[in-house]
PDB file of N, CA and C in Angstrom:
ATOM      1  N   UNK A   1      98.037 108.912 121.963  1.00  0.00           N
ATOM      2  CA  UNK A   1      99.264 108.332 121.406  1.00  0.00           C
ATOM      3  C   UNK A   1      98.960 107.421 120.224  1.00  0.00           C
ATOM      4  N   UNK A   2      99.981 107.093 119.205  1.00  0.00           N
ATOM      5  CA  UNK A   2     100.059 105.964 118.366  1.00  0.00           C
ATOM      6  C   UNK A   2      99.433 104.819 119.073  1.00  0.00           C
ATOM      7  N   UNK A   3      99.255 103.700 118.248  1.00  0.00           N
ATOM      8  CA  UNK A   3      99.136 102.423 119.134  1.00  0.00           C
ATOM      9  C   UNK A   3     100.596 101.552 117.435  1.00  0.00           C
ATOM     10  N   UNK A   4     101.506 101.521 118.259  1.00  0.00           N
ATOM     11  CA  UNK A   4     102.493 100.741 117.100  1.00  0.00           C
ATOM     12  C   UNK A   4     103.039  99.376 117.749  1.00  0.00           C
ATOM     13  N   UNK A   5     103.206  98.426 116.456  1.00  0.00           N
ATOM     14  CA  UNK A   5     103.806  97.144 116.938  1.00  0.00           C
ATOM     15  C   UNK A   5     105.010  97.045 116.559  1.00  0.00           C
ATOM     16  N   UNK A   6     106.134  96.439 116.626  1.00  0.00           N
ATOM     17  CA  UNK A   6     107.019  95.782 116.102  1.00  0.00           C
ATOM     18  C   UNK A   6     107.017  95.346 114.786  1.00  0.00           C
ATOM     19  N   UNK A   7     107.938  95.936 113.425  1.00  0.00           N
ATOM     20  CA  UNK A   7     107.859  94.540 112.891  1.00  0.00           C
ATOM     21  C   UNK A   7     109.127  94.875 112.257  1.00  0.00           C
ATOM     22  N   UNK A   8     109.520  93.723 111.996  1.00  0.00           N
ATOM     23  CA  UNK A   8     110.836  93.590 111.729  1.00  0.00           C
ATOM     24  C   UNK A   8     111.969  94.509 112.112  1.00  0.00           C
ATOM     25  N   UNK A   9     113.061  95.621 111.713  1.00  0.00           N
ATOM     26  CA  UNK A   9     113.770  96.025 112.670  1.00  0.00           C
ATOM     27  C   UNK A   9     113.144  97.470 112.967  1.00  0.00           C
ATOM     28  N   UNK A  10     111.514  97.549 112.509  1.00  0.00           N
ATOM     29  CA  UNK A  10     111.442  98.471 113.036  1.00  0.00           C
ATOM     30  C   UNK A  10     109.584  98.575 113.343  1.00  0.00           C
ATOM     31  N   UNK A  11     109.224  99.721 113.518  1.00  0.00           N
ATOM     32  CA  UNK A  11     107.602  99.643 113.826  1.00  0.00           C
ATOM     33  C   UNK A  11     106.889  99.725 112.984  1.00  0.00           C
ATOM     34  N   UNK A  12     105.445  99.357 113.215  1.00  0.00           N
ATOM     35  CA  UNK A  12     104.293  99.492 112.271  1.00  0.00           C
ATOM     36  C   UNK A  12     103.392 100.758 112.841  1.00  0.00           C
ATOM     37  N   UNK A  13     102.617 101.277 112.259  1.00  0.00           N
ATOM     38  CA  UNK A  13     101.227 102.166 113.147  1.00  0.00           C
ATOM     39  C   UNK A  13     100.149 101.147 112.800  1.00  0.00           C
ATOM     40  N   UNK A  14      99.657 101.297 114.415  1.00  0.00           N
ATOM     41  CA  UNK A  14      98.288 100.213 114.106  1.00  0.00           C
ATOM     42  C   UNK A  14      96.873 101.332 114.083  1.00  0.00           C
ATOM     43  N   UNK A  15      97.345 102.122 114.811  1.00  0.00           N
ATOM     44  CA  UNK A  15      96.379 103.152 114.542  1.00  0.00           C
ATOM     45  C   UNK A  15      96.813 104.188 115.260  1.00  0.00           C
ATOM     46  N   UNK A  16      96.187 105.223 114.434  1.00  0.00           N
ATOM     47  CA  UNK A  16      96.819 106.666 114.221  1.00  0.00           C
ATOM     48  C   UNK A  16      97.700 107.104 113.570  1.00  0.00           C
ATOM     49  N   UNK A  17      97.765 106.460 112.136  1.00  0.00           N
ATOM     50  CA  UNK A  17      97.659 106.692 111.205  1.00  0.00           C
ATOM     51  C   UNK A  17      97.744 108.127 110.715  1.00  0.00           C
ATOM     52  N   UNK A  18      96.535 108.624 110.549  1.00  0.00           N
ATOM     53  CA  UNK A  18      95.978 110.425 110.596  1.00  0.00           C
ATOM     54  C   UNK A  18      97.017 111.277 111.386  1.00  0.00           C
ATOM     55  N   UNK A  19      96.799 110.637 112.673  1.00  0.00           N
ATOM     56  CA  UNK A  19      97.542 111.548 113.487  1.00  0.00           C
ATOM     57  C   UNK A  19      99.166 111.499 112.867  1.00  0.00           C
ATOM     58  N   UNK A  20      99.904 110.617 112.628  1.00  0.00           N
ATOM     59  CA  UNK A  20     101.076 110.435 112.222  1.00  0.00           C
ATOM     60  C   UNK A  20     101.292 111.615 111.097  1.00  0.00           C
ATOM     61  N   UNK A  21     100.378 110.955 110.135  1.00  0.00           N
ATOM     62  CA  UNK A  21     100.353 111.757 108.617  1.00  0.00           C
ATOM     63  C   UNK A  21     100.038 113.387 109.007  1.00  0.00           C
ATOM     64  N   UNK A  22      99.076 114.052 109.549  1.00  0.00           N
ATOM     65  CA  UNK A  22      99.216 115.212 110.016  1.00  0.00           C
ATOM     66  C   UNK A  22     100.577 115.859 110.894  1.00  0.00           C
ATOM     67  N   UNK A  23     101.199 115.523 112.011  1.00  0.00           N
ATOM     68  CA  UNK A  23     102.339 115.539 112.661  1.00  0.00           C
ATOM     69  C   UNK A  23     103.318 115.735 111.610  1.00  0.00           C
ATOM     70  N   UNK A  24     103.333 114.632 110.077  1.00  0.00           N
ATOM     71  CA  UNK A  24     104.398 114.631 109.012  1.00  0.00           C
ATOM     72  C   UNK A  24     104.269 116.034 108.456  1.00  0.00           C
ATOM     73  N   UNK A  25     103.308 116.675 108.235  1.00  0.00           N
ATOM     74  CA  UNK A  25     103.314 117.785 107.436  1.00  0.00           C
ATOM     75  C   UNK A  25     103.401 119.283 107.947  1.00  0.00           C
ATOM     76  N   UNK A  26     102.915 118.826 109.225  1.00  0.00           N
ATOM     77  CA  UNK A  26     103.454 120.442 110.343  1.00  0.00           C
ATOM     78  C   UNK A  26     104.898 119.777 110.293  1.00  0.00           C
ATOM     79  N   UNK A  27     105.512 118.860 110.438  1.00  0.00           N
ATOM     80  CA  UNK A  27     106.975 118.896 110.996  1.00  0.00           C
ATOM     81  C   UNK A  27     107.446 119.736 109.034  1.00  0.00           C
ATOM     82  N   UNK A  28     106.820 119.458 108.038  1.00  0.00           N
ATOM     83  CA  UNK A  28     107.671 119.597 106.681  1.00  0.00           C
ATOM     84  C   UNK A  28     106.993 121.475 106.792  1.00  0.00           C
ATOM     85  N   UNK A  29     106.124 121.680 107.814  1.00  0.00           N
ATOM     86  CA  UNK A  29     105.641 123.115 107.294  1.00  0.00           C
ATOM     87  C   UNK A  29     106.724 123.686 108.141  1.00  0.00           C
ATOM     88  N   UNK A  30     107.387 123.420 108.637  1.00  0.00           N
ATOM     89  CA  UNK A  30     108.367 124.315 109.689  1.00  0.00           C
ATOM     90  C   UNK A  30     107.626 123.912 111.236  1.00  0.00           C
ATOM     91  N   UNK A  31     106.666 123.455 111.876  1.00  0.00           N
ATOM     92  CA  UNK A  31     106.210 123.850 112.989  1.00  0.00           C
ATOM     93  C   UNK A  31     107.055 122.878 113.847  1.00  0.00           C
ATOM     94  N   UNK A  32     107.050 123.426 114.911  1.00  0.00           N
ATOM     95  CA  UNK A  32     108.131 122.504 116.211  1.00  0.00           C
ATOM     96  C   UNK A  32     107.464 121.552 116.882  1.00  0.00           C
ATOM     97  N   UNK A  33     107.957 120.780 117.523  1.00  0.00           N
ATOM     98  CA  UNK A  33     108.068 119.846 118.355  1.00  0.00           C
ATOM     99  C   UNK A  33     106.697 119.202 117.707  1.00  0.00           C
ATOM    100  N   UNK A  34     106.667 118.555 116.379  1.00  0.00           N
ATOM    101  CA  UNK A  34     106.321 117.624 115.832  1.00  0.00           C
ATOM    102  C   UNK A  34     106.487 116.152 115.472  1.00  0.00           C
ATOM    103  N   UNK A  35     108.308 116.263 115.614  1.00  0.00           N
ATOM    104  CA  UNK A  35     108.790 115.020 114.824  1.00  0.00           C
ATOM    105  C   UNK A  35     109.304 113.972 115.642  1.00  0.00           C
ATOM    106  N   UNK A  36     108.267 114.071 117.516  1.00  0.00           N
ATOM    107  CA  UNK A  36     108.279 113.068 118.310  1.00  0.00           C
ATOM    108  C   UNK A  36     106.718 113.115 118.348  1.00  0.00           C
ATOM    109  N   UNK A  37     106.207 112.028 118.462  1.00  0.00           N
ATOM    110  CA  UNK A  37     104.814 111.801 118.867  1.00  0.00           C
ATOM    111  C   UNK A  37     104.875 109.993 119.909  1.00  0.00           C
ATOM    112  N   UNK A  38     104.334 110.536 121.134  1.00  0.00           N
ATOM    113  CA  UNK A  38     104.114 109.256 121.500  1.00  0.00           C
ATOM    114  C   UNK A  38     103.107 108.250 121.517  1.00  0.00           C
ATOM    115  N   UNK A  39     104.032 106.805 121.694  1.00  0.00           N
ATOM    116  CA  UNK A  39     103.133 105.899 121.321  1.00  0.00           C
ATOM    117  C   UNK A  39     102.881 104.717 122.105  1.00  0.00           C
ATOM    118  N   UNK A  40     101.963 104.062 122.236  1.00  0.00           N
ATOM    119  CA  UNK A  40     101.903 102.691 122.927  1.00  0.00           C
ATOM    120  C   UNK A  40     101.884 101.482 122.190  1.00  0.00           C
ATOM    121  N   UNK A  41     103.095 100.800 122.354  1.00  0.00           N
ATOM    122  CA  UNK A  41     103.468  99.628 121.667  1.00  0.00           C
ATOM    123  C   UNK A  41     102.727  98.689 122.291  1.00  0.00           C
ATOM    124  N   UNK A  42     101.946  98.132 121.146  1.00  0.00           N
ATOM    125  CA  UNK A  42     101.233  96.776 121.026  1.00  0.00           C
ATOM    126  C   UNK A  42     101.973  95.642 121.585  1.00  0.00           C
ATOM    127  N   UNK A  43     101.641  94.877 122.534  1.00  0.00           N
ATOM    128  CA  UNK A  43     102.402  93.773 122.420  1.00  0.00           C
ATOM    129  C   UNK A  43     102.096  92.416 121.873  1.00  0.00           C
ATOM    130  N   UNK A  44     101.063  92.446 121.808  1.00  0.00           N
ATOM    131  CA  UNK A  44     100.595  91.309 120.643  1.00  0.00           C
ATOM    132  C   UNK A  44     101.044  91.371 119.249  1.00  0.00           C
ATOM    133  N   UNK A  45     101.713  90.607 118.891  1.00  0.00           N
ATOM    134  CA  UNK A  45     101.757  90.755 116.921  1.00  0.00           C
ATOM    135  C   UNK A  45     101.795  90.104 116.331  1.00  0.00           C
ATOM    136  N   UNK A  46      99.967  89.486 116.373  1.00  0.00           N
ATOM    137  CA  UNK A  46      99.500  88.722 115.672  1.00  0.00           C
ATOM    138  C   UNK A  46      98.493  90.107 114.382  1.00  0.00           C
ATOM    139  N   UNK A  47      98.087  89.495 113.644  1.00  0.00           N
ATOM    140  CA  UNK A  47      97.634  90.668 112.734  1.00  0.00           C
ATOM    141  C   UNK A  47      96.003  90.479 113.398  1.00  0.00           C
ATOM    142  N   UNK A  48      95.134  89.814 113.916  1.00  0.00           N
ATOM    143  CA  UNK A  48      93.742  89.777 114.447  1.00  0.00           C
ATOM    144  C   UNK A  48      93.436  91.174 115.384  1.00  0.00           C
ATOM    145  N   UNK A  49      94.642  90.701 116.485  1.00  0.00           N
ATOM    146  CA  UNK A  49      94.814  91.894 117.267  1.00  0.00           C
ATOM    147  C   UNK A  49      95.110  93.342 116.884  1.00  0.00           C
ATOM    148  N   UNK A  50      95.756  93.560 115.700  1.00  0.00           N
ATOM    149  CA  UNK A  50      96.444  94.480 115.641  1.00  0.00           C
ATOM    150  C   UNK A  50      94.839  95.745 114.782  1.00  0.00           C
ATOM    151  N   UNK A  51      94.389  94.404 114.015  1.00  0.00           N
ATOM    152  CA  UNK A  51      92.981  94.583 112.981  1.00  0.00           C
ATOM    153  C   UNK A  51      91.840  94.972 114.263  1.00  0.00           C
ATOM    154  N   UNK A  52      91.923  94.247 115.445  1.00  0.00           N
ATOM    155  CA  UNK A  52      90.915  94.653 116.154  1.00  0.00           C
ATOM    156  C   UNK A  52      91.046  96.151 117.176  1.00  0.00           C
ATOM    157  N   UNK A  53      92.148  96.046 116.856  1.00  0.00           N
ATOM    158  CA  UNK A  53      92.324  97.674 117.978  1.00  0.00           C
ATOM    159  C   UNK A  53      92.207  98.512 117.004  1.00  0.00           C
ATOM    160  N   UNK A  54      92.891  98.453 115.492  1.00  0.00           N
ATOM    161  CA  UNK A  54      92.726  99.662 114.741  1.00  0.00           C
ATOM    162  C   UNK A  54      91.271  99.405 114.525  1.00  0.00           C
ATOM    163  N   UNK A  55      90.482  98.865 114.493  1.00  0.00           N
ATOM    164  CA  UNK A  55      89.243  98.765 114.007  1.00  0.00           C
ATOM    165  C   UNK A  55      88.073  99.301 115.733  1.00  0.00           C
ATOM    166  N   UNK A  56      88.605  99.558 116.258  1.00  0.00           N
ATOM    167  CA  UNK A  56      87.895 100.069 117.816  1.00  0.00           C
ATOM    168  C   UNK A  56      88.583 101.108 117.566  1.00  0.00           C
ATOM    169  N   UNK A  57      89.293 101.630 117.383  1.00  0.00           N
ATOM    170  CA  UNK A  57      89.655 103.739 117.519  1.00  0.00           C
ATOM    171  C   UNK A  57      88.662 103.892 116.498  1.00  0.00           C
ATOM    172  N   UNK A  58      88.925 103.464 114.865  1.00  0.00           N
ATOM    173  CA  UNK A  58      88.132 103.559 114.345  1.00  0.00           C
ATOM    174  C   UNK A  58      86.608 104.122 114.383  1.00  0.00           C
ATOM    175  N   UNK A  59      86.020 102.896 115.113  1.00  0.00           N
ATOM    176  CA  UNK A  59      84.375 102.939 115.253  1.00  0.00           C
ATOM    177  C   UNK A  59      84.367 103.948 116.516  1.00  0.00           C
ATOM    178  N   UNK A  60      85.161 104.332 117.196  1.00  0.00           N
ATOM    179  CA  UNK A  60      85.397 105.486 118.121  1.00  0.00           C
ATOM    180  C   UNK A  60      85.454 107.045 117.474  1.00  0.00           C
ATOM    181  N   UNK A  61      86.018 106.997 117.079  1.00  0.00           N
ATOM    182  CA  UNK A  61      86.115 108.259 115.555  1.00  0.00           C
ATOM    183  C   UNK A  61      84.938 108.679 115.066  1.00  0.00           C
ATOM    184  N   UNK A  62      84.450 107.888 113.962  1.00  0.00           N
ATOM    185  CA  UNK A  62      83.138 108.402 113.097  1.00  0.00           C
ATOM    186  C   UNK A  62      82.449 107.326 113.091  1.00  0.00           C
ATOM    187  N   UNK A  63      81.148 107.572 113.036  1.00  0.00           N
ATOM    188  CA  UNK A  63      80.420 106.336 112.236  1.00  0.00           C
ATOM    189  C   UNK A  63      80.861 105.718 110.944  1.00  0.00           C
ATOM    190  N   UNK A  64      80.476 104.630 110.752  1.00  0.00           N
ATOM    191  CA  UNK A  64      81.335 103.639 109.547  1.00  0.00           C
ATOM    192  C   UNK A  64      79.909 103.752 108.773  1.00  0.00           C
ATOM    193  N   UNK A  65      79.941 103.490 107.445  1.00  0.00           N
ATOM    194  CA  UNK A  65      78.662 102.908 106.955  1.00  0.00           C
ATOM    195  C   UNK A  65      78.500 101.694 106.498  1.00  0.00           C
ATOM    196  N   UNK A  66      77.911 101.417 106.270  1.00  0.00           N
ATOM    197  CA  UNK A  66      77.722  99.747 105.856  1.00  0.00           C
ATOM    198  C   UNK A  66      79.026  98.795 104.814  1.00  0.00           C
ATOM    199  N   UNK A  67      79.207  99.138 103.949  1.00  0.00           N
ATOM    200  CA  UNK A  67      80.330  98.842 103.122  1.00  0.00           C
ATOM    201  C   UNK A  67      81.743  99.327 104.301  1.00  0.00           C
ATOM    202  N   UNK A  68      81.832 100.098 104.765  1.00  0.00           N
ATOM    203  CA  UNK A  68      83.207 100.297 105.607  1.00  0.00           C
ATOM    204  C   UNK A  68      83.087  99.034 107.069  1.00  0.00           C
ATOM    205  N   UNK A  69      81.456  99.230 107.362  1.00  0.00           N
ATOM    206  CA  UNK A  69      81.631  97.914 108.306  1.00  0.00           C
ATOM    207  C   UNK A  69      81.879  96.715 107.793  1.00  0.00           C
ATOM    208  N   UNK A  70      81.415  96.275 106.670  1.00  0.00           N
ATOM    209  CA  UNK A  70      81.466  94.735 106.187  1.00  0.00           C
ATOM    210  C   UNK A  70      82.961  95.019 105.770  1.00  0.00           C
ATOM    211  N   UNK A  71      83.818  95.892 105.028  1.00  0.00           N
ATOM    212  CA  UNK A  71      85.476  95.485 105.464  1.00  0.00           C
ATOM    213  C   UNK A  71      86.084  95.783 105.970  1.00  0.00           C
ATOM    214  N   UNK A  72      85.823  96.376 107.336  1.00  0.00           N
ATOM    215  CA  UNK A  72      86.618  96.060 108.912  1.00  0.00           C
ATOM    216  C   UNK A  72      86.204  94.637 108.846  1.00  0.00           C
ATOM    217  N   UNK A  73      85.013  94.059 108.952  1.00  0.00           N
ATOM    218  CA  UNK A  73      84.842  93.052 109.712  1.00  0.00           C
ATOM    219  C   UNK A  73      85.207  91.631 108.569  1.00  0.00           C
ATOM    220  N   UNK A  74      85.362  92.138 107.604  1.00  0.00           N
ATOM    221  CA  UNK A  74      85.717  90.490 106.819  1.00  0.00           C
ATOM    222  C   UNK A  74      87.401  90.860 106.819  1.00  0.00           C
ATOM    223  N   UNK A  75      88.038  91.867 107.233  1.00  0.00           N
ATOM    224  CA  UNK A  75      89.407  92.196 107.466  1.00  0.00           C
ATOM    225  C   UNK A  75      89.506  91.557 108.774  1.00  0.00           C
ATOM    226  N   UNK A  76      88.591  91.609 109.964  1.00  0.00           N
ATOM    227  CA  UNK A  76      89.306  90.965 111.034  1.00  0.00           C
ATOM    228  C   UNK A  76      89.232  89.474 111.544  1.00  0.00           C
ATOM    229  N   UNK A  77      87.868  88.804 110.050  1.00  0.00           N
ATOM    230  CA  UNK A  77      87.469  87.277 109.954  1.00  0.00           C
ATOM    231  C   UNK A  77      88.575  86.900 109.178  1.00  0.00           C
ATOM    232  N   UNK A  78      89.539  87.382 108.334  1.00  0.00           N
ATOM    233  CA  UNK A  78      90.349  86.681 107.556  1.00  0.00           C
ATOM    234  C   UNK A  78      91.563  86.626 108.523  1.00  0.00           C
TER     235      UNK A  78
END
């Protein structure tokens, strides 16, 4: 699933991202039952939290290399 928060009158993606953006383009190629995808709403929404979960699917995914680790991680010190 998504992982989305709240923000303002409507949601953010905190991660899954990809998955969203792929889902967008089978739903525009014609393919079905695309244009629901489920998700698990964050309940924290502070931006630390939101930086540290997208940043754990992340490092779950692919390896990062050095420059992609130093800005996850000065993204989740600021």
């Amino acid at each position: 699933p998504l992982l989305v928060r709240k923000n303002g009158d409507g949601y953010e993606i905190v991660a899954g991202r990809r998955r969203y953006l792929a889902a967008k383009k089978l739903d525009g190629d014609g393919v079905t039952d695309t244009d629901k995808l489920p998700c698990v709403l964050l309940e924290a929404d502070d931006d630390a939290t939101a930086i540290e979960a997208s940043l754990a699917e992340n490092v779950e995914r692919l390896p990062m290399d050095d420059l992609e680790h130093y800005e996850a991680f000065a993204a989740l010190r600021r």
